[in-house]
N, C-alpha and C. Protein backbone atom coordinates (compact mmCIF):
# COMPACT_ATOMS: atom_id res chain seq x y z
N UNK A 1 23.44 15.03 -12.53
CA UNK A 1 22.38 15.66 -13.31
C UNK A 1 21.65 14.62 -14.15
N UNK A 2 20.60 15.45 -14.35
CA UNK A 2 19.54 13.88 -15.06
C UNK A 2 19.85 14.46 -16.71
N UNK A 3 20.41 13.81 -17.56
CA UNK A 3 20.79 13.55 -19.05
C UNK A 3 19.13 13.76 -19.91
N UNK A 4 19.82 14.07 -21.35
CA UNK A 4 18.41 14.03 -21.93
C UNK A 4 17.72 13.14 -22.23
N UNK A 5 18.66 11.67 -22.56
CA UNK A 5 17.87 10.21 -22.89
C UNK A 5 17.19 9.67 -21.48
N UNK A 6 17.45 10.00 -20.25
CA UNK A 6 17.03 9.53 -19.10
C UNK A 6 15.78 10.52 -18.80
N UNK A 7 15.89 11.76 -18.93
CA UNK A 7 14.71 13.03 -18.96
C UNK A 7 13.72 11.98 -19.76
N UNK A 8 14.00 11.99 -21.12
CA UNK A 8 12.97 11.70 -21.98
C UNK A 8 12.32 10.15 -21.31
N UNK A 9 12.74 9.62 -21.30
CA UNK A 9 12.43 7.97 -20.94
C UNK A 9 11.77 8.63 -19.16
N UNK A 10 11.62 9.00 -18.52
CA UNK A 10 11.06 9.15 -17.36
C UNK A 10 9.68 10.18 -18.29
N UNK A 11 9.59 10.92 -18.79
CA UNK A 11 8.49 11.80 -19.56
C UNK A 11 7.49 11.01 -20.06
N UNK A 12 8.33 9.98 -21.09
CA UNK A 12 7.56 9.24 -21.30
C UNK A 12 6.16 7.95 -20.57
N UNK A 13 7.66 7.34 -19.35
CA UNK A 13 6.58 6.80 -18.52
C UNK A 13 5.57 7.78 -17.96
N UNK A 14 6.07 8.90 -17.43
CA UNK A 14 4.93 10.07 -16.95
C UNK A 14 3.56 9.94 -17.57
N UNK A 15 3.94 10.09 -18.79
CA UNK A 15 2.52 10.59 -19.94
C UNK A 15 1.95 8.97 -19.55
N UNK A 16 2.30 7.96 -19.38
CA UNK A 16 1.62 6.60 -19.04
C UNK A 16 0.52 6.41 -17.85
N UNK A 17 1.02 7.21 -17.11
CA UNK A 17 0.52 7.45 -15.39
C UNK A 17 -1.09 7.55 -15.14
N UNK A 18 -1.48 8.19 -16.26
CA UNK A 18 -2.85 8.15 -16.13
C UNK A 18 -3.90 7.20 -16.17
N UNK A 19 -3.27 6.67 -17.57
CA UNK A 19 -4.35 5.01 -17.68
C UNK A 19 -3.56 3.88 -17.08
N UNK A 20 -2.39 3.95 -15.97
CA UNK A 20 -1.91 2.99 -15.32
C UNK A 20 -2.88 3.37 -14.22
N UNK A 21 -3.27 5.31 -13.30
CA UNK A 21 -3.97 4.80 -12.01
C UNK A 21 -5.41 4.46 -12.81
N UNK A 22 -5.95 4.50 -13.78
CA UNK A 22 -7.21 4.28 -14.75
C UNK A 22 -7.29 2.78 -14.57
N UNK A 23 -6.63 1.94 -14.86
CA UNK A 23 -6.04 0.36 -14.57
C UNK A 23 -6.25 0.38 -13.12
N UNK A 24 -5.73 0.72 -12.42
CA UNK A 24 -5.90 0.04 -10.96
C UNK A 24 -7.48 0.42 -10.63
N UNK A 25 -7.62 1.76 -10.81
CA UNK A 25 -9.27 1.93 -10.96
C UNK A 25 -10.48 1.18 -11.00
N UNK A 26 -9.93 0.19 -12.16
CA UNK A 26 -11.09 -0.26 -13.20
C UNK A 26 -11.15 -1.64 -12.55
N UNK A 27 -9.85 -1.89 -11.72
CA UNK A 27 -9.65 -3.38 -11.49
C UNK A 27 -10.07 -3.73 -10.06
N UNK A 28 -10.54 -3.48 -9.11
CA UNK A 28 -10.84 -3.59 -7.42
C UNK A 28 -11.51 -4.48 -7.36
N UNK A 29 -11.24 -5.61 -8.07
CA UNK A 29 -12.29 -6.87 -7.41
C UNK A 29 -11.33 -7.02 -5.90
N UNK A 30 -9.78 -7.50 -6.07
CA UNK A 30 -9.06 -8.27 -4.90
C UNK A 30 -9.04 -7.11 -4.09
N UNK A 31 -9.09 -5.84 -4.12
CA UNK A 31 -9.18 -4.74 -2.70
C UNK A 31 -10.23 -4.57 -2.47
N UNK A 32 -11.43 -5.09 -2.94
CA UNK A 32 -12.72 -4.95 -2.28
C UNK A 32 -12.69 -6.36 -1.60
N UNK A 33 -12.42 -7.31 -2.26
CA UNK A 33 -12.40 -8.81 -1.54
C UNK A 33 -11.36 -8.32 0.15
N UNK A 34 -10.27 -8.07 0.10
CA UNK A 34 -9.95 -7.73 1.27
C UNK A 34 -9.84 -6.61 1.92
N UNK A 35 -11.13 -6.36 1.58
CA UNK A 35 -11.37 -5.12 2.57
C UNK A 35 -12.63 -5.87 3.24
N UNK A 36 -14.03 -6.55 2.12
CA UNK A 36 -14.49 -7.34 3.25
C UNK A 36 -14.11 -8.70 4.06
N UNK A 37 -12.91 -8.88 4.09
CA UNK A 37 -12.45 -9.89 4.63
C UNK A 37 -12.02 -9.36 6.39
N UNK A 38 -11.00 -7.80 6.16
CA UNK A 38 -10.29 -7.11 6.96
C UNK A 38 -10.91 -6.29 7.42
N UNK A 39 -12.13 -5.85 7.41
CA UNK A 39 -12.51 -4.63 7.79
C UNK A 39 -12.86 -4.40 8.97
N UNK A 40 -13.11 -5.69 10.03
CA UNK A 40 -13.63 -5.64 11.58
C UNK A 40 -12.23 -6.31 11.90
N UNK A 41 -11.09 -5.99 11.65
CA UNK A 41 -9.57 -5.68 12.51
C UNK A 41 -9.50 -4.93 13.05
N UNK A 42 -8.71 -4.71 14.17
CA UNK A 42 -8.60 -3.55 14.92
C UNK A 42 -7.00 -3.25 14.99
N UNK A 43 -5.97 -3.94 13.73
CA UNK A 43 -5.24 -2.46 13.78
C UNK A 43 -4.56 -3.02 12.57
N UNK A 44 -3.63 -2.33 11.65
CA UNK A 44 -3.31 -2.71 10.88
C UNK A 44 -1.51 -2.20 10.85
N UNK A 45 -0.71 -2.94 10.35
CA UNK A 45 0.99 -2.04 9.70
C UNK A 45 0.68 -2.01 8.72
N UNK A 46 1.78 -0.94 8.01
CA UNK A 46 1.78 -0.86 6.60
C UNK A 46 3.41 -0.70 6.68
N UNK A 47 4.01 -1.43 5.45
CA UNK A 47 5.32 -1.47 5.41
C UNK A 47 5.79 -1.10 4.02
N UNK A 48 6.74 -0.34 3.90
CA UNK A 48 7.53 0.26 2.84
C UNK A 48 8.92 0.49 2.73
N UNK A 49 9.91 0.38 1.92
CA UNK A 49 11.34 0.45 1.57
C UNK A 49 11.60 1.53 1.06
N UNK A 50 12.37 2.34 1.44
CA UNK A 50 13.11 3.74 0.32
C UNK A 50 12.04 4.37 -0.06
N UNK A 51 11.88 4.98 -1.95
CA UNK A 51 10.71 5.96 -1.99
C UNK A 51 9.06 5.18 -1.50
N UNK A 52 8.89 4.05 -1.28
CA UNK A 52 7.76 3.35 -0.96
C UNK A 52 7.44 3.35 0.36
N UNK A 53 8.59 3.85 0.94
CA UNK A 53 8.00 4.32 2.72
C UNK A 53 7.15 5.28 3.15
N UNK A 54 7.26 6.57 2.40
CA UNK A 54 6.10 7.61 2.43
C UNK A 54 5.09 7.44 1.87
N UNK A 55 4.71 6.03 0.61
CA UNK A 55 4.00 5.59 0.46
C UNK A 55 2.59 4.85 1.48
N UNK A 56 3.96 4.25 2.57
CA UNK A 56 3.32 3.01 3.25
C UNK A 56 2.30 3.92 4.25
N UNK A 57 3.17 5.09 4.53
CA UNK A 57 2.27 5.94 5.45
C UNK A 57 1.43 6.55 5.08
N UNK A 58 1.81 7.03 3.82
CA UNK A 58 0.35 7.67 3.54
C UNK A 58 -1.18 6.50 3.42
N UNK A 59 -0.34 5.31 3.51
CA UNK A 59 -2.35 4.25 3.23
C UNK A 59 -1.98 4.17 4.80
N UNK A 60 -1.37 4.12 5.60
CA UNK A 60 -1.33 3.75 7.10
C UNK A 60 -2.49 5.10 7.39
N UNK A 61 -2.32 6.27 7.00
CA UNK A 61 -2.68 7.86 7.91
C UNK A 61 -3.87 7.56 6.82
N UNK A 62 -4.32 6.97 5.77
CA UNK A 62 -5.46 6.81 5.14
C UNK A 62 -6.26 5.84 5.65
N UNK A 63 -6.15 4.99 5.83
CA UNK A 63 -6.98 4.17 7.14
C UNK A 63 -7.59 4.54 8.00
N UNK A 64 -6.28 5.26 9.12
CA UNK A 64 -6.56 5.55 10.09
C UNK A 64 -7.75 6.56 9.75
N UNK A 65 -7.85 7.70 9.33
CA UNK A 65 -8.41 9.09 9.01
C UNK A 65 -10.25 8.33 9.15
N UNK A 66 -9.97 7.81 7.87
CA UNK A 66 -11.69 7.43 7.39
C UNK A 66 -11.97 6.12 8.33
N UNK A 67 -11.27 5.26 8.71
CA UNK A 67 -11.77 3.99 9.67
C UNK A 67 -11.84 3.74 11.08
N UNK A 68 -10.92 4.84 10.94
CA UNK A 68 -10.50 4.93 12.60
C UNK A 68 -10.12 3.97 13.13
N UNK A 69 -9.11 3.19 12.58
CA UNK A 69 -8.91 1.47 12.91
C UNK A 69 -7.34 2.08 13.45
N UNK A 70 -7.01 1.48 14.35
CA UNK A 70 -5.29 2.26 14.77
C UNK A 70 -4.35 1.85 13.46
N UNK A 71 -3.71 2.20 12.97
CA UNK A 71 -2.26 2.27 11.84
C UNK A 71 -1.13 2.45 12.33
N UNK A 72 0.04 1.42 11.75
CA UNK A 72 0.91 2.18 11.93
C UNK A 72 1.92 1.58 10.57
N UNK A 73 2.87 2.82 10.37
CA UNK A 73 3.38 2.71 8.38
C UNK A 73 4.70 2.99 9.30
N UNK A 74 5.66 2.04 8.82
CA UNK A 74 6.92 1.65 9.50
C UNK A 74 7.95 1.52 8.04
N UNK A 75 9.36 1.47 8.59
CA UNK A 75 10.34 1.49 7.30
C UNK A 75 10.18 0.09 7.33
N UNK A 76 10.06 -0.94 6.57
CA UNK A 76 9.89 -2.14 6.35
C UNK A 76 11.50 -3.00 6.49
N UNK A 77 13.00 -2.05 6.21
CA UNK A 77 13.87 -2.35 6.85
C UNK A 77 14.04 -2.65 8.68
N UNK A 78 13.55 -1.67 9.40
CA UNK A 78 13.27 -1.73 10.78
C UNK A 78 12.10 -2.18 10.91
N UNK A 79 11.44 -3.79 10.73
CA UNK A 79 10.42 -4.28 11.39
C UNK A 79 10.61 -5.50 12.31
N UNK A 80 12.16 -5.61 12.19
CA UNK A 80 12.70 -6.24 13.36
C UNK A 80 12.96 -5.71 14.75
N UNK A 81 12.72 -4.01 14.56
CA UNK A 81 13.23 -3.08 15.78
C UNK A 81 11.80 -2.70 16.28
N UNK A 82 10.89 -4.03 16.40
CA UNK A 82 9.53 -3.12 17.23
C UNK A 82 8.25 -3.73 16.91
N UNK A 83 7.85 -3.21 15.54
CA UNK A 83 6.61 -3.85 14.73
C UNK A 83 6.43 -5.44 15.05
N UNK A 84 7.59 -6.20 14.86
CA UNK A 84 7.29 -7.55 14.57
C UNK A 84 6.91 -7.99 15.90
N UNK A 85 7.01 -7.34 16.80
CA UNK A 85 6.62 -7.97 18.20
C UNK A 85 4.94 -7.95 18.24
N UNK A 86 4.34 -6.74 17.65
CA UNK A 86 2.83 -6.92 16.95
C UNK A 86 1.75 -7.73 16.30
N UNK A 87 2.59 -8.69 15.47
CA UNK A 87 2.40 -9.61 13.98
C UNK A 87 1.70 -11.16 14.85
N UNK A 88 0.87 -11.26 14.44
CA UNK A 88 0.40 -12.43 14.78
C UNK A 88 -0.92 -13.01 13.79
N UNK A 89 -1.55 -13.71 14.01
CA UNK A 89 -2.39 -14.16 13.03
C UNK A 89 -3.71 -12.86 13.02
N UNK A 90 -3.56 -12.52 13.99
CA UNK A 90 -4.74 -11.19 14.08
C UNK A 90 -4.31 -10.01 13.32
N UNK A 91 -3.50 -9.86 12.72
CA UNK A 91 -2.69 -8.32 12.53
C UNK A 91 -2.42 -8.58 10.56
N UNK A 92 -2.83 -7.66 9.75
CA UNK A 92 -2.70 -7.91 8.92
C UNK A 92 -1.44 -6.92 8.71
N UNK A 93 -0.34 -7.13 7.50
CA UNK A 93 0.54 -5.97 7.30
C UNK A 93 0.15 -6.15 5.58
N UNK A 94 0.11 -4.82 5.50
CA UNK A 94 0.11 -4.34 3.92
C UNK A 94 1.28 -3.99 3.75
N UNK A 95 2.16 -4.90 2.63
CA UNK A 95 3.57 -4.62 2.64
C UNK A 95 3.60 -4.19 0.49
N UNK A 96 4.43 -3.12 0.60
CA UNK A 96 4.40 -2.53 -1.04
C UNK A 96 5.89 -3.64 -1.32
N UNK A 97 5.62 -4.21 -2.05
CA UNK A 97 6.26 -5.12 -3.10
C UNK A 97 6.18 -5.05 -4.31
N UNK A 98 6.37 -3.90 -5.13
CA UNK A 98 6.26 -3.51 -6.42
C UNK A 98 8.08 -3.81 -6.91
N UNK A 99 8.16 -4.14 -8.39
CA UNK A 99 9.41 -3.97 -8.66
C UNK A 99 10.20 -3.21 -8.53
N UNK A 100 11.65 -3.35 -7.59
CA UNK A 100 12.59 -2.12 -7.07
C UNK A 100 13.89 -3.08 -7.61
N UNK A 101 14.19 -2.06 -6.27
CA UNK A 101 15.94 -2.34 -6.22
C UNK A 101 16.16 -3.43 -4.52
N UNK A 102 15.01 -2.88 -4.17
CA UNK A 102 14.40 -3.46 -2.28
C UNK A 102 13.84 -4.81 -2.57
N UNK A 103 13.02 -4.82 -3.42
CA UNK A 103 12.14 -6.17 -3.85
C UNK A 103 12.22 -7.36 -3.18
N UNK A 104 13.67 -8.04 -2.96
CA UNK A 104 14.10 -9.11 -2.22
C UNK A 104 13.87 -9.08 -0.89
N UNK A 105 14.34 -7.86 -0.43
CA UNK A 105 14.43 -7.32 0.74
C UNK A 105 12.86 -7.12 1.22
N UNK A 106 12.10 -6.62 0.69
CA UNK A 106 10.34 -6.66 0.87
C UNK A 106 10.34 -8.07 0.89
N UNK A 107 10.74 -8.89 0.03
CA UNK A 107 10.25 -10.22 0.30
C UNK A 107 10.29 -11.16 1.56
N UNK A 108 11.85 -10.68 1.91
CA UNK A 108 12.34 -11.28 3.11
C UNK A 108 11.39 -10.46 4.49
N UNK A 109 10.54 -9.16 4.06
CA UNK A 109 10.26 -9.11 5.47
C UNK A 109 8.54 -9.76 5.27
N UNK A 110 8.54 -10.23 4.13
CA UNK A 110 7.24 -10.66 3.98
C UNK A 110 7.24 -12.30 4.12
N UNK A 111 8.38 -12.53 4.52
CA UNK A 111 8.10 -14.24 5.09
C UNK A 111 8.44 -14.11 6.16
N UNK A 112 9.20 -12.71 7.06
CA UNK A 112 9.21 -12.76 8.91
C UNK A 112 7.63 -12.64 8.49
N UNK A 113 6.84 -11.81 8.22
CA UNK A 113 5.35 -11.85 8.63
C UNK A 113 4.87 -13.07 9.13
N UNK A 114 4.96 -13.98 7.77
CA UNK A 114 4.35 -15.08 7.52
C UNK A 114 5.10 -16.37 8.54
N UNK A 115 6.00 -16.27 9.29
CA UNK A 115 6.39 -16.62 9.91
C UNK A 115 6.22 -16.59 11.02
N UNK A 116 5.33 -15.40 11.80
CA UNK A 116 4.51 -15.29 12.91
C UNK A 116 3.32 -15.37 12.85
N UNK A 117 3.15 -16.26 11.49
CA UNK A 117 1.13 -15.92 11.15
C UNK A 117 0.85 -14.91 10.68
N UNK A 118 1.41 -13.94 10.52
CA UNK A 118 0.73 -12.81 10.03
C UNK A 118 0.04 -13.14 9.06
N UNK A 119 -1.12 -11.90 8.60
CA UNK A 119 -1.71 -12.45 7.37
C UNK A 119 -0.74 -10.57 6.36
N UNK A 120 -0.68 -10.76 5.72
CA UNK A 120 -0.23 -10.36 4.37
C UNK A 120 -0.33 -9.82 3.32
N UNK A 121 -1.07 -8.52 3.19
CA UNK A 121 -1.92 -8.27 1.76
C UNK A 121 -0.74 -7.20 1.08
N UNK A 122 -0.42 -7.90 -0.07
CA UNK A 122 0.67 -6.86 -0.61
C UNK A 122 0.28 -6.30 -2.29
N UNK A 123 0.98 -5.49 -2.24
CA UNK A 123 0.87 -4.83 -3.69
C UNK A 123 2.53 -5.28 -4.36
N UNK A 124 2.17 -5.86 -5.75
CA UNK A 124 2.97 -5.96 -6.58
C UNK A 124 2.54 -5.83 -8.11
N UNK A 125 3.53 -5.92 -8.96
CA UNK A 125 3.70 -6.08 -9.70
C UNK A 125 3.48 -7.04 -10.85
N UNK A 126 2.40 -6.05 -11.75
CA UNK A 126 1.53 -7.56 -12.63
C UNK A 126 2.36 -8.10 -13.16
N UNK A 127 2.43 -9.72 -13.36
CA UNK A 127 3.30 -10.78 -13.70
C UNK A 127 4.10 -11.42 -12.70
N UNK A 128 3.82 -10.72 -11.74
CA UNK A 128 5.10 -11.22 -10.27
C UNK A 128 4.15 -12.86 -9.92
N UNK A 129 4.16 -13.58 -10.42
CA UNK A 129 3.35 -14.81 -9.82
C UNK A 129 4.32 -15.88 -8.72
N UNK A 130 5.22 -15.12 -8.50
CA UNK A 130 5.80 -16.03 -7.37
C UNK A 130 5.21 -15.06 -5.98
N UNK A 131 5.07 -13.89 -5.63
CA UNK A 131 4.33 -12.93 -4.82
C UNK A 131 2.87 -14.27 -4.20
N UNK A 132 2.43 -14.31 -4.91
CA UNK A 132 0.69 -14.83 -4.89
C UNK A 132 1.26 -16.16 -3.29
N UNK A 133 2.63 -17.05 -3.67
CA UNK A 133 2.40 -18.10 -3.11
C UNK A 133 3.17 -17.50 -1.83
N UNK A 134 3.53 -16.36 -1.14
CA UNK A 134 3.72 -15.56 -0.12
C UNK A 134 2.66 -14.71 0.58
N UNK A 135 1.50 -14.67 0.03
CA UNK A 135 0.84 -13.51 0.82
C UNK A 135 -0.67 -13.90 1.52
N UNK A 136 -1.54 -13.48 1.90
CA UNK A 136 -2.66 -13.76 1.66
C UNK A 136 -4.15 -13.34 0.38
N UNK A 137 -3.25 -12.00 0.24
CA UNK A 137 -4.16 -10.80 -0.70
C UNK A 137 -2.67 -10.03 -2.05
N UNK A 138 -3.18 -10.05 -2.88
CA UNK A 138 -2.07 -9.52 -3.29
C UNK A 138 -2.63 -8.23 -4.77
N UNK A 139 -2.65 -7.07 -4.56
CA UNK A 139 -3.39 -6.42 -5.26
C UNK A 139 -2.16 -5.63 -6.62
N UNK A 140 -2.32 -6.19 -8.30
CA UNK A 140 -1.51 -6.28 -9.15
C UNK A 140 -1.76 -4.85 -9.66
N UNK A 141 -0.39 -4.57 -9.93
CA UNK A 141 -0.56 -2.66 -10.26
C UNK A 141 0.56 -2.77 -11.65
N UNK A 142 0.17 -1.86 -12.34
CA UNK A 142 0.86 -2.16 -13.61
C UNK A 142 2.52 -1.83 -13.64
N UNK A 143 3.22 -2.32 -14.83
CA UNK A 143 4.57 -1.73 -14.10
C UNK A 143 5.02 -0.25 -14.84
N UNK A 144 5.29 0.16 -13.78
CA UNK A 144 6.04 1.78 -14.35
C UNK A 144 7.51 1.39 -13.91
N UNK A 145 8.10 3.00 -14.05
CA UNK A 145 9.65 2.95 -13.76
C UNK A 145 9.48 3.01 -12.04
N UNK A 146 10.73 2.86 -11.42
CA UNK A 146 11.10 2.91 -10.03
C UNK A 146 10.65 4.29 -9.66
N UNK A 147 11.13 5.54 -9.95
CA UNK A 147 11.18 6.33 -9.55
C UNK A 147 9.56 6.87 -9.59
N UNK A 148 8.89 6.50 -10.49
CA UNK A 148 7.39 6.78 -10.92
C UNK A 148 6.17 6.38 -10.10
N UNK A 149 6.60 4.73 -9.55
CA UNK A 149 5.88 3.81 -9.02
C UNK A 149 4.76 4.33 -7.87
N UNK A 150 5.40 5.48 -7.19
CA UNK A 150 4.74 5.59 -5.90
C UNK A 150 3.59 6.14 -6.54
N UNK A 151 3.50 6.78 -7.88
CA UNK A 151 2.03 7.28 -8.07
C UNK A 151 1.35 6.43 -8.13
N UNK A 152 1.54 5.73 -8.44
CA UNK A 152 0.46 4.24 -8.93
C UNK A 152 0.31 3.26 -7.69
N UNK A 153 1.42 3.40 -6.97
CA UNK A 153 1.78 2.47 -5.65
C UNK A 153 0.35 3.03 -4.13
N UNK A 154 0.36 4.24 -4.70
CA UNK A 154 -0.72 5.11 -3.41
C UNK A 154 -1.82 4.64 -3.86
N UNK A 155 -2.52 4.53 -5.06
CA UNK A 155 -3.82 4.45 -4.93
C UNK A 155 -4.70 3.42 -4.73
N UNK A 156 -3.81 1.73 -4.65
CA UNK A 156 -4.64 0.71 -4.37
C UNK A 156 -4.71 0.78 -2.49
N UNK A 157 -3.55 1.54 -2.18
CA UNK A 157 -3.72 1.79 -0.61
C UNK A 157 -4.98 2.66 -0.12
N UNK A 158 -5.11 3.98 -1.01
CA UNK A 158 -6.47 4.78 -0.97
C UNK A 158 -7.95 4.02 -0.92
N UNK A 159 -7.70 3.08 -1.95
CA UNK A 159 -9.30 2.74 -2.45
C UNK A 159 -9.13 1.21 -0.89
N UNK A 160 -8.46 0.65 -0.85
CA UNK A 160 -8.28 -0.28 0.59
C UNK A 160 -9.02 0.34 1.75
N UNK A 161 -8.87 1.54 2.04
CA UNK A 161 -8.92 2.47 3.24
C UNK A 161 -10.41 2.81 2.45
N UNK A 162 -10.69 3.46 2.11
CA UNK A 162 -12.17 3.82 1.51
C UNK A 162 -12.88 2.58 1.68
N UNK A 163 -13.21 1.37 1.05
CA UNK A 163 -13.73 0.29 1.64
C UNK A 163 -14.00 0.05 2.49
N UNK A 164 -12.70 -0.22 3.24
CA UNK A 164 -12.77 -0.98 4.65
C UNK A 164 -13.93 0.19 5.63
N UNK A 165 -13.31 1.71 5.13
CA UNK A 165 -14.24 2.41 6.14
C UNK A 165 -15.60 2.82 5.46
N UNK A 166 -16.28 2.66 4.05
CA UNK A 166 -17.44 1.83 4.10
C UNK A 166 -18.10 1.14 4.27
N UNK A 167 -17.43 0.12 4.76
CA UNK A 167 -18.17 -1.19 5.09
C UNK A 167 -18.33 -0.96 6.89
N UNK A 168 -17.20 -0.09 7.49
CA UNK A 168 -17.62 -0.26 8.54
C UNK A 168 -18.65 0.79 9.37
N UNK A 169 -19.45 1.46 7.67
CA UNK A 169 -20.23 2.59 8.21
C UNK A 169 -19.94 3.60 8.14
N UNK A 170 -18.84 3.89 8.46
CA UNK A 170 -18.14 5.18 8.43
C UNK A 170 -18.03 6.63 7.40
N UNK A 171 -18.31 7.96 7.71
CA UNK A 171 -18.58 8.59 6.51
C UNK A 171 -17.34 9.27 5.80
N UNK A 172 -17.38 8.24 5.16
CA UNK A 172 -16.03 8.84 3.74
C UNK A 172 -15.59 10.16 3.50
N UNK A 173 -16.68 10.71 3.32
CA UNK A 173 -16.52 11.86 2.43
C UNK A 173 -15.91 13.52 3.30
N UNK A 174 -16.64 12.76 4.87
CA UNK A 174 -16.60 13.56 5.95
C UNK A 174 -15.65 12.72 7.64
N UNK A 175 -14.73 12.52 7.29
CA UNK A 175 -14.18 11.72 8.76
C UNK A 175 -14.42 12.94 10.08
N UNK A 176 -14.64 12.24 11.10
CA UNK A 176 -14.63 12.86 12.46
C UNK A 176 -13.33 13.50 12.25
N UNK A 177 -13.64 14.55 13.12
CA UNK A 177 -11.90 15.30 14.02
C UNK A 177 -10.88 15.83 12.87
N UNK A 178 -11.40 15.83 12.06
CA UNK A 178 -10.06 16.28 10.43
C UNK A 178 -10.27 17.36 10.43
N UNK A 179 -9.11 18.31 10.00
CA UNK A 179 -9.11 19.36 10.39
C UNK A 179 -8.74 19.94 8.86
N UNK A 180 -9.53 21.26 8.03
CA UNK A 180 -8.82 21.31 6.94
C UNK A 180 -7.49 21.65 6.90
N UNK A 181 -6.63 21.82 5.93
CA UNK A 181 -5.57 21.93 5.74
C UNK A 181 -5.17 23.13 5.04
N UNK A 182 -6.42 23.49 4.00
CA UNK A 182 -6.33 24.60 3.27
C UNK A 182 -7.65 25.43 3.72
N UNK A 183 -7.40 26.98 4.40
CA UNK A 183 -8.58 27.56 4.69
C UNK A 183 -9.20 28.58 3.07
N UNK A 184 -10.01 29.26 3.33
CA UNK A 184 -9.92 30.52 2.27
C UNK A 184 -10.51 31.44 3.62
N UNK A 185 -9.58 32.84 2.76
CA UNK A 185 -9.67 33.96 2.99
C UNK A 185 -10.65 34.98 2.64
């Protein structure tokens, strides 16, 4: 069971959440820089650890939707079982490297990347300045708690995917073939 000093201390980061995604908001110089860098690729991974895996997919199925660029959001533990046969200097992977408990473990699959050429655009953690000399792109998100992170962790993946499929023309607001999700009656 979750205790009251652990309740409170997660509440607290909560009430933070807003002007942390307000912060990533305000800040899109480096996800607009690589989005016009990346945006005439034709496919992209996205890689994630534990709660940061449903993360990775949701900017993988956000790509795809508005860019129509192929995606694919993989457990970043299994990118030895498949993905990495993909990775080459053409293939960018967006790997979430925010402060965990995985962190090392993100790191280590972020030098197999770099080890086949891959190029690299990751999300971490402001102050992480050893990140910068591993990646190609590295977009800084403020720090929350572990369990919190993925709110803040989704939205530099959102505004990535919005870019890239502005720049390549594409209408944002309206993607081909989407189907709603919620009708009214």
């Amino acid at each position: 069971t979750l205790g009251k000093e652990k309740a409170r201390n997660i509440l607290m980061h909560l009430l933070r959440i807003p002007r942390q995604v307000e912060e990533v908001l305000e800040n899109q110089e480096e996800i607009i820089a690589c989005a016009k860098s990346h945006f005439k690729r034709i496919a992209f991974l996205f890689l994630g650890r534990h709660m940061n895996y449903p993360i990775a997919l949701e900017g993988a199925l956000k790509l795809k939707e508005t860019s129509y660029i192929p995606t694919e959001g993989y457990p970043a533990g299994e990118l030895k079982h498949g993905p990495i046969a993909l990775v080459d200097e053409n293939m960018p992977v967006v790997a979430i490297a925010t402060n965990s408990k995985v962190y090392e473990k993100v790191v280590s699959n972020i030098e197999e990347v770099k080890a086949r050429e891959g190029i690299v655009i990751a999300l971490a953690t402001k102050g992480n300045k050893e990140i910068k000399k591993k990646v190609n792109h590295v977009f800084y998100l403020p720090e929350t708690i572990e369990i919190l992170s993925p709110i803040v962790n989704v939205v530099p993946l959102q505004l990535l995917a919005y870019h890239i499929a502005a720049l390549r023309g594409c209408d944002v607001d309206q993607p081909r073939s989407l189907a709603k999700s919620v009708t009214v009656e």
